[in-house]
Protein backbone atom coordinates (compact mmCIF):
# COMPACT_ATOMS: atom_id res chain seq x y z
CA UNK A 1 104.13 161.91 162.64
CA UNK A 2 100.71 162.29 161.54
CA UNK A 3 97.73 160.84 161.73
CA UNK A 4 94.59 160.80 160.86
CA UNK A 5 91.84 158.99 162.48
CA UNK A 6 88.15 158.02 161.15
CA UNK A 7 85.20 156.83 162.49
CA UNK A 8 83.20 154.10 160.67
CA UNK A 9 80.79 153.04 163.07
CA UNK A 10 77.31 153.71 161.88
CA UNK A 11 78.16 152.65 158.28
CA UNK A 12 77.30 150.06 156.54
CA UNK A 13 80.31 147.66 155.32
CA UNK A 14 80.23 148.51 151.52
CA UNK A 15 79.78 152.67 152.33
CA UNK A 16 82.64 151.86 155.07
CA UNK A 17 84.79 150.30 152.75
CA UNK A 18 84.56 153.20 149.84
CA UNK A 19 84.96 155.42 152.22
CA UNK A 20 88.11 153.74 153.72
CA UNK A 21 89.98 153.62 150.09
CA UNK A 22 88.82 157.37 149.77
CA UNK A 23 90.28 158.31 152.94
CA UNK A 24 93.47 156.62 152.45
CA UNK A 25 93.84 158.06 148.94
CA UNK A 26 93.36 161.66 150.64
CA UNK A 27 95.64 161.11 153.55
CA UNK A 28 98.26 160.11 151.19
CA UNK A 29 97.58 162.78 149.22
CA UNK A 30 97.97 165.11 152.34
CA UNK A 31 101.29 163.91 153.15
CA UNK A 32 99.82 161.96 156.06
CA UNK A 33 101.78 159.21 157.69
CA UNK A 34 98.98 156.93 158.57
CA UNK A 35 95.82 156.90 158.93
CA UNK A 36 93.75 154.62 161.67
CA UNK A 37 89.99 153.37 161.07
CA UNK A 38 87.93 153.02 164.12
CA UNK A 39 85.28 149.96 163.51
CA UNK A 40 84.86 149.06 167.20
CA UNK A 41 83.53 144.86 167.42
CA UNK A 42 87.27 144.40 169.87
CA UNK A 43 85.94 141.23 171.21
CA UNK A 44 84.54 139.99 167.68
CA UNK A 45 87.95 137.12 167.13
CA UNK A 46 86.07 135.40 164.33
CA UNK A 47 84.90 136.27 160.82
CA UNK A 48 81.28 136.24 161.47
CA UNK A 49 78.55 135.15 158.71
CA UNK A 50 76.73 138.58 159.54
CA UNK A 51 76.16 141.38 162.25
CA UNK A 52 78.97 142.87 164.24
CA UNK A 53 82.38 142.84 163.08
CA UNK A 54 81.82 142.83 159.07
CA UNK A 55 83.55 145.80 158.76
CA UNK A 56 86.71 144.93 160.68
CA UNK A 57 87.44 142.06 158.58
CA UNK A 58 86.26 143.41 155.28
CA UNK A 59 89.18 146.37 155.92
CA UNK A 60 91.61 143.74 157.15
CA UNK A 61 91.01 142.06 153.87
CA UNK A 62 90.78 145.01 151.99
CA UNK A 63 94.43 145.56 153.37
CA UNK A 64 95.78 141.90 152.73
CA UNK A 65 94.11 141.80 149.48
CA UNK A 66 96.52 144.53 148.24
CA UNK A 67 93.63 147.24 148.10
CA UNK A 68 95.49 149.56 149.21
CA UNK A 69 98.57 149.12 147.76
CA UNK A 70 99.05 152.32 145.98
CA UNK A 71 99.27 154.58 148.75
CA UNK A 72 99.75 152.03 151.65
CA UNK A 73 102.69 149.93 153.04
CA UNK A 74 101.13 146.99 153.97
CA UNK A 75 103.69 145.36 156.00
CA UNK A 76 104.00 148.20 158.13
CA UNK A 77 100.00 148.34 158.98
CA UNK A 78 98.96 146.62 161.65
CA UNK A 79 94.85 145.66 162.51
CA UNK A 80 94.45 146.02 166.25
CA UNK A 81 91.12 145.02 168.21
CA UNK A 82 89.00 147.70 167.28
CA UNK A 83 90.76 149.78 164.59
CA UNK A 84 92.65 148.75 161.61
CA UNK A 85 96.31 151.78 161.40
CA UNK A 86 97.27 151.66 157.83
CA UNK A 87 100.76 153.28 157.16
CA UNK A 88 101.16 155.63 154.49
CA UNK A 89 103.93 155.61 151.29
CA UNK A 90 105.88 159.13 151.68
CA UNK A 91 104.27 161.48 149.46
CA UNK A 92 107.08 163.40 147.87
CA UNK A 93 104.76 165.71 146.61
CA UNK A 94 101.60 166.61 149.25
CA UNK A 95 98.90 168.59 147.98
CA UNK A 96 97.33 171.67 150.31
CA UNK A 97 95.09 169.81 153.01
CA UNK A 98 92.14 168.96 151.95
CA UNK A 99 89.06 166.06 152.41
CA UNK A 100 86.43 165.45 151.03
CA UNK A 101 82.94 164.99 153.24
CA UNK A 102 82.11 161.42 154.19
CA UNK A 103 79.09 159.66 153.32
CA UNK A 104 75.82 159.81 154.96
CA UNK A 105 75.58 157.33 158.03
CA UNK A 106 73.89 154.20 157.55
CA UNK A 107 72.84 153.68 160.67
CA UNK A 108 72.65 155.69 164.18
CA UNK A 109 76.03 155.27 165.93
């Protein structure tokens, strides 16, 4: 199986969130099996109004939303307390490895 995993602490929830659809895209692309976005905020439980945890329910509804739909299976992804693992559609048809660079931090991580 593999995996990819990505960092998004130190972004802020709109760069995380074009950079998540990017990513998936390009692991998909790759021939990846899932890929698995850090966001940290494990003990955040509730959607807050602002601060910590924005970006681990903006990907979580990102993902329910269908957002991801193209190159994800939703039902097969699975949010856990401080990362969101999306599983990948089999790519019949990978491309030679490649990604592109992510997006300038935000924020200090």
């Amino acid at each position: 199986m593999r995996r990819r995993l990505e960092d998004l602490h130190g972004f802020d929830t709109r760069t995380a969130l074009r950079f998540a659809v990017i990513r998936v895209n390009e692991a998909y692309q790759n021939g990846y099996d899932e890929i698995e976005f850090t966001h940290g905020a494990a003990n955040v439980r509730d959607r807050p109004a602002e601060g910590r945890g924005q970006i681990k329910w903006a990907l979580r509804d990102l993902l329910e939303s269908g957002g991801l739909d193209r190159w994800a299976r939703p039902h097969d992804s699975w949010p856990r307390e401080a990362s969101l693992v999306v599983a990948l559609k089999r790519n019949p048809r990978p491309r030679t490895e490649y990604w592109s660079p992510a997006p300038r931090l935000g924020r200090p991580r």
